[in-house]
N, C-alpha and C. Protein backbone atom coordinates (compact mmCIF):
# COMPACT_ATOMS: atom_id res chain seq x y z
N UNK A 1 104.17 117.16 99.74
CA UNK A 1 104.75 117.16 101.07
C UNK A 1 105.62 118.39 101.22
N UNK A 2 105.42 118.92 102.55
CA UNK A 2 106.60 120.10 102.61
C UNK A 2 108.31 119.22 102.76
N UNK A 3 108.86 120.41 102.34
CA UNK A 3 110.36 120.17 103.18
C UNK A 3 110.32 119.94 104.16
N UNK A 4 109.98 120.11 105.18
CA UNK A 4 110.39 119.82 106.48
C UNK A 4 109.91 117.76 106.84
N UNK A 5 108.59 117.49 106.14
CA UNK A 5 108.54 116.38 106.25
C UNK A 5 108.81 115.42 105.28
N UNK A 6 109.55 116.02 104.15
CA UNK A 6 110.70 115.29 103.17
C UNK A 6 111.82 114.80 104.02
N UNK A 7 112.49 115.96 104.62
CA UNK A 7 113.69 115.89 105.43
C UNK A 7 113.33 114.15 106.75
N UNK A 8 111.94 114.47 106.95
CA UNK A 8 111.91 113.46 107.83
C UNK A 8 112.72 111.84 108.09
N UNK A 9 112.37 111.74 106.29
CA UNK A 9 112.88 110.75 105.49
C UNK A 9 113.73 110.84 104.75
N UNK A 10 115.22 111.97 105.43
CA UNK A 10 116.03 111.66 104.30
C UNK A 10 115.77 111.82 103.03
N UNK A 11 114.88 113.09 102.83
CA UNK A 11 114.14 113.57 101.85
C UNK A 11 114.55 114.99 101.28
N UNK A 12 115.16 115.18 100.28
CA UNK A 12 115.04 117.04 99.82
C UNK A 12 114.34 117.02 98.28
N UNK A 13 113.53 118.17 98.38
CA UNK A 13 112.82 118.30 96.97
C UNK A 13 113.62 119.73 96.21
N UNK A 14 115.12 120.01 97.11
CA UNK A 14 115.96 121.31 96.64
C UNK A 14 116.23 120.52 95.29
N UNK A 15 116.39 121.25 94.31
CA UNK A 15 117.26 121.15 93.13
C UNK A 15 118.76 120.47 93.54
N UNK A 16 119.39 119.69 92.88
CA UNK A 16 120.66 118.84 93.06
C UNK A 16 121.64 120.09 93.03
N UNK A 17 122.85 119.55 93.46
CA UNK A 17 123.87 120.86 93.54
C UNK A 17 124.73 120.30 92.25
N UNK A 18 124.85 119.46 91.81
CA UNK A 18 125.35 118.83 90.57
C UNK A 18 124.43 117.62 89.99
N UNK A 19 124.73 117.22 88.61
CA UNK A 19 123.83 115.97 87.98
C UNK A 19 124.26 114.77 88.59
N UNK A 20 125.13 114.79 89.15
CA UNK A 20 125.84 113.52 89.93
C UNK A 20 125.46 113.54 91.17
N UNK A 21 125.38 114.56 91.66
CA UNK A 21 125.18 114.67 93.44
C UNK A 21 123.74 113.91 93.80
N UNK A 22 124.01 112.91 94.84
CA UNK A 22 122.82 112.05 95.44
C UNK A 22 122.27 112.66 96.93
N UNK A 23 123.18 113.09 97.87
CA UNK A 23 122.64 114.27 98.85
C UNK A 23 123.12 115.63 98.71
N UNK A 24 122.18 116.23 99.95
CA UNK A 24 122.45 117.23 100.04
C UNK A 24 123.46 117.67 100.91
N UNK A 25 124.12 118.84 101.41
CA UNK A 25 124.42 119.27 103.01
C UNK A 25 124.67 118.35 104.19
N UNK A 26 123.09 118.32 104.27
CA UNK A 26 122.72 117.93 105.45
C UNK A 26 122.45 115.51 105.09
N UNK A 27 123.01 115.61 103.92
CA UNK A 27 122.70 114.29 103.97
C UNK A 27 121.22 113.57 103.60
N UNK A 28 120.56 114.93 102.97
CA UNK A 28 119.21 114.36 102.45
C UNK A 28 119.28 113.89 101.12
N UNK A 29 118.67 112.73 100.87
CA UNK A 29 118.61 112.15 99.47
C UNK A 29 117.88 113.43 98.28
N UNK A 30 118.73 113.31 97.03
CA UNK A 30 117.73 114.51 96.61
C UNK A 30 116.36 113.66 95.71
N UNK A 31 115.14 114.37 95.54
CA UNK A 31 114.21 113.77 94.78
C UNK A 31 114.41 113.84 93.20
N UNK A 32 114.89 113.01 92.45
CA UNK A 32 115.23 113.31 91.10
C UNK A 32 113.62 113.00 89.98
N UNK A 33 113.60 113.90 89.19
CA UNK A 33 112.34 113.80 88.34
C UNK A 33 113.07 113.58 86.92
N UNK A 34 112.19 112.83 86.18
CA UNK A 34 112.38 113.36 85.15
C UNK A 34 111.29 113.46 83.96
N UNK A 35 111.46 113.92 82.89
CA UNK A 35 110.40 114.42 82.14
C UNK A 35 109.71 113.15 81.20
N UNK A 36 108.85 113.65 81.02
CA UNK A 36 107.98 112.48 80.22
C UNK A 36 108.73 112.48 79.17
N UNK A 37 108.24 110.88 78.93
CA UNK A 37 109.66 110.82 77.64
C UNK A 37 111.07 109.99 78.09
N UNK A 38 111.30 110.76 79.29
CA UNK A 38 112.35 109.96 79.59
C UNK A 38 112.34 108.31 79.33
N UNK A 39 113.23 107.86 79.48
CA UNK A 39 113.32 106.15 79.82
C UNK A 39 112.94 105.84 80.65
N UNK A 40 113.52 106.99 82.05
CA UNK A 40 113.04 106.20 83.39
C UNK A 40 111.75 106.90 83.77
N UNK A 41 111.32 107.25 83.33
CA UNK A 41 109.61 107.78 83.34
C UNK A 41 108.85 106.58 84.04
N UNK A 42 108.00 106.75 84.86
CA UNK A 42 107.37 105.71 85.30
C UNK A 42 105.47 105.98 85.26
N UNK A 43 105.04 104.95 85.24
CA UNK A 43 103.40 105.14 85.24
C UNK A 43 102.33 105.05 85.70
N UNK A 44 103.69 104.71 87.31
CA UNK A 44 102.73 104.10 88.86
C UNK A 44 103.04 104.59 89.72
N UNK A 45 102.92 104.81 90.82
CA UNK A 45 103.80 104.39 92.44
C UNK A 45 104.54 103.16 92.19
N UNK A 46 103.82 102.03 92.09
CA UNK A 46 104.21 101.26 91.80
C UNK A 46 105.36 100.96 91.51
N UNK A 47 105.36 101.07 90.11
CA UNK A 47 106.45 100.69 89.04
C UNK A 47 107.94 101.69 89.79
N UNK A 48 107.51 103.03 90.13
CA UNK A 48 108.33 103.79 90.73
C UNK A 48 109.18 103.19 91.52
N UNK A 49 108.34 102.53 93.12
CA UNK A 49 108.54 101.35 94.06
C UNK A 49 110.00 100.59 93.42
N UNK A 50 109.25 99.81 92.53
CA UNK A 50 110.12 98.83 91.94
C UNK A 50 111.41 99.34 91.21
N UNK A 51 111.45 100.19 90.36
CA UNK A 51 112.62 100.75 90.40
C UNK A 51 113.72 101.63 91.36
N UNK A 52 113.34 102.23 92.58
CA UNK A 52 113.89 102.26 93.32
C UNK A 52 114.42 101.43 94.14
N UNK A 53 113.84 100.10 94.44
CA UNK A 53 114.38 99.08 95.33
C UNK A 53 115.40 98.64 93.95
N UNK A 54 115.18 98.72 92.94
CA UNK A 54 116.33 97.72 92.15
C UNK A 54 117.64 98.67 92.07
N UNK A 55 117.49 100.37 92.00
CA UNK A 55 118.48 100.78 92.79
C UNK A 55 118.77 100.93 93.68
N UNK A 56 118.42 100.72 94.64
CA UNK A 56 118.89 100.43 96.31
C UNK A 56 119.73 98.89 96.37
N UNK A 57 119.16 97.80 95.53
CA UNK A 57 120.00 96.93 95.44
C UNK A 57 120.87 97.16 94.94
N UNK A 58 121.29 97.70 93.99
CA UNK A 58 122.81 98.01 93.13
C UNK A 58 123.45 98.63 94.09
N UNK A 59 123.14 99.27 94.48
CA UNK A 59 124.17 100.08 95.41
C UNK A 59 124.37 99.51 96.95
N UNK A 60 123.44 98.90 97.06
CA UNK A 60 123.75 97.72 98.49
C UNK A 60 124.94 96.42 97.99
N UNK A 61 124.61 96.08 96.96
CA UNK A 61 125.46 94.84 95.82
C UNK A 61 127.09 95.76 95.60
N UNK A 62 126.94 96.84 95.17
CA UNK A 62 128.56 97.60 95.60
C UNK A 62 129.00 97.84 96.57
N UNK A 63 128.34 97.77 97.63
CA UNK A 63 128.61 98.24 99.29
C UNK A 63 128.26 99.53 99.71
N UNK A 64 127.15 100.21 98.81
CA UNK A 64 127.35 101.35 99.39
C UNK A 64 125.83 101.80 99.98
């Protein structure tokens, strides 16, 4: 997908401005990868899916 229709959705594929930082500027979520190997490596859409909604709940469950 380009940037422009990342952004659509609250989307940036820019590099993070720190390892902590979750938007950008403009308030776009950044896309975080990580390398095979990792823990949070995933092996679907799917599975991806599912771990993002279980962080969207944590952070809905803190209020934020």
């Amino acid at each position: 997908m380009s940037e422009g229709d990342l952004n659509a959705f609250n989307r940036t594929k820019e590099p993070q401005s720190s390892p902590t930082a979750e938007k950008d500027a403009n308030g776009n979520f950044y896309l975080v990868t990580k390398p095979d190997g990792s823990p949070n490596t995933v092996k679907s859409y799917e599975e991806c899916l599912e771990q993002l909604k279980s962080i969207n709940d944590q952070v809905v469950a803190n209020g934020g």
